[in-house]
Protein backbone atom coordinates (compact mmCIF):
# COMPACT_ATOMS: atom_id res chain seq x y z
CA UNK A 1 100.68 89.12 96.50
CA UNK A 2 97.67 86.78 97.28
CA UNK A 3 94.50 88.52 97.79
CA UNK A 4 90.47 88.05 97.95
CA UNK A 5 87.70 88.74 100.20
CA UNK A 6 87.40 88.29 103.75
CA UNK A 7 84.21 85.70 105.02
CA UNK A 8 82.33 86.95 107.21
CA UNK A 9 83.26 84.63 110.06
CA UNK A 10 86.97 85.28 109.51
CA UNK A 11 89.63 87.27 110.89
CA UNK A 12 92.19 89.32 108.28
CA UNK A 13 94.68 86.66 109.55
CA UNK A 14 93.03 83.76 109.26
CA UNK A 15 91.43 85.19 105.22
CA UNK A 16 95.08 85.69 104.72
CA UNK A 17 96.15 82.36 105.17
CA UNK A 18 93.05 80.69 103.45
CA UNK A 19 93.69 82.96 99.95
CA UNK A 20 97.22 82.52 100.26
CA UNK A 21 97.04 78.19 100.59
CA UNK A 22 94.18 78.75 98.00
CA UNK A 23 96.15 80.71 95.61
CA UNK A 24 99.73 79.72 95.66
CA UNK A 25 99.85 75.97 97.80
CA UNK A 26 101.53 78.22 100.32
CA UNK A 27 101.06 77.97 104.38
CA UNK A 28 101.69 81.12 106.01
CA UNK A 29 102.38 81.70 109.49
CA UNK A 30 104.11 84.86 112.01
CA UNK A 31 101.43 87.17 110.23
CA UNK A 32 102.85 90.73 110.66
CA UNK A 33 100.57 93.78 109.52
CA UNK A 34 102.38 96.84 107.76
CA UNK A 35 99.74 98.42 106.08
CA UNK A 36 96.74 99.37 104.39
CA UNK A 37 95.47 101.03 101.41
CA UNK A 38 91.97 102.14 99.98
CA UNK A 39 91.21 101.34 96.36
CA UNK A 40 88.32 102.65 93.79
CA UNK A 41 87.77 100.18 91.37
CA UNK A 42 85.07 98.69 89.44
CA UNK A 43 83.65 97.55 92.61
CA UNK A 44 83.58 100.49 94.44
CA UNK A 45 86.10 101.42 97.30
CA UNK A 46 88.09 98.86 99.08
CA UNK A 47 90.04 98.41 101.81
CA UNK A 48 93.61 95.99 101.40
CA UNK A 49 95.25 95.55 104.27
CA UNK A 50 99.25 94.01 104.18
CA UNK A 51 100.95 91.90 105.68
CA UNK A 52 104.34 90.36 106.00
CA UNK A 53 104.59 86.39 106.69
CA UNK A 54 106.64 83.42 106.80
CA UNK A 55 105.82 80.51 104.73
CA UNK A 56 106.38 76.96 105.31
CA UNK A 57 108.53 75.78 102.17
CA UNK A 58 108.81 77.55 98.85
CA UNK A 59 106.83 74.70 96.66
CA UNK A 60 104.01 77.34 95.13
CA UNK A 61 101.17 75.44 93.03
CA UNK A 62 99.93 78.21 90.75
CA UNK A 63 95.59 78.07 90.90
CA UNK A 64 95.12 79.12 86.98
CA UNK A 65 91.77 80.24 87.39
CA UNK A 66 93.01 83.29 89.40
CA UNK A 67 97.08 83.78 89.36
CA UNK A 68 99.17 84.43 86.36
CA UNK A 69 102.09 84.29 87.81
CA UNK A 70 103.84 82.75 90.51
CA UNK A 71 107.46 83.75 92.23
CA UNK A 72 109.80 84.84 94.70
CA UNK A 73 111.48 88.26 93.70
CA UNK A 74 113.98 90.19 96.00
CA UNK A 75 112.57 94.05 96.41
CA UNK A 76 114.82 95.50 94.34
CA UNK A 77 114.14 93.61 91.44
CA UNK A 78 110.38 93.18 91.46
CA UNK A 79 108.25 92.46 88.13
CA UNK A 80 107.73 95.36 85.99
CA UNK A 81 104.00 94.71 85.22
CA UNK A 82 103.22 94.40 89.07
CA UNK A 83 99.98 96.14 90.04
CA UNK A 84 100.72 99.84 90.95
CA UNK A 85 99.37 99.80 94.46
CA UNK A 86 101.25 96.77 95.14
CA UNK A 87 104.27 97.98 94.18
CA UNK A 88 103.05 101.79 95.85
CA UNK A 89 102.80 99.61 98.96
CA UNK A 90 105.61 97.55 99.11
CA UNK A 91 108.07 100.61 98.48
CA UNK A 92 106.15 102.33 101.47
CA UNK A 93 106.84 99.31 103.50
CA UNK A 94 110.64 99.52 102.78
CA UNK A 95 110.65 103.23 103.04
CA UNK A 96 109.38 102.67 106.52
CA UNK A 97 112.55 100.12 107.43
């Protein structure tokens, strides 16, 4: 799940779409909110929104200074060391289907 901080000139939609080209090669397009979440962490509280999205071919280049990983996974089969609130969030999302 690509993530970073919003500029201040930027809409969530159009941050999305920078962090996710940025972080994983990817274009992203049909943006689709489905949630939100607020995080304390060593930063203080935050605010991650979600969103579902279509991408415009599957040919990821992983930006090593930020990702560890990069993949597809089907839900029911997702990484076991994903981040807890991702994987919090994602099962609300399907929960909500």
């Amino acid at each position: 799940m690509p993530g970073g901080h919003k500029e201040n000139d930027e809409t969530f939609e159009d941050c999305l779409k920078r962090e996710a080209l940025e972080e994983t090669g990817l274009c992203v397009f049909n943006l689709k909110f489905f949630g939100g979440i607020r995080i304390k962490n060593r930063y203080g509280l935050q605010f991650s929104q979600f969103f579902m999205a279509n991408v415009c071919s599957n040919d990821m280049k992983n930006q090593i200074e930020e990702v560890l990983e990069l993949g597809f996974f089907m839900f029911g089969s997702l990484p076991s060391h994903i981040v807890p609130f991702h994987k919090k969030i994602i099962e609300d999302y399907l929960d909500s289907m």
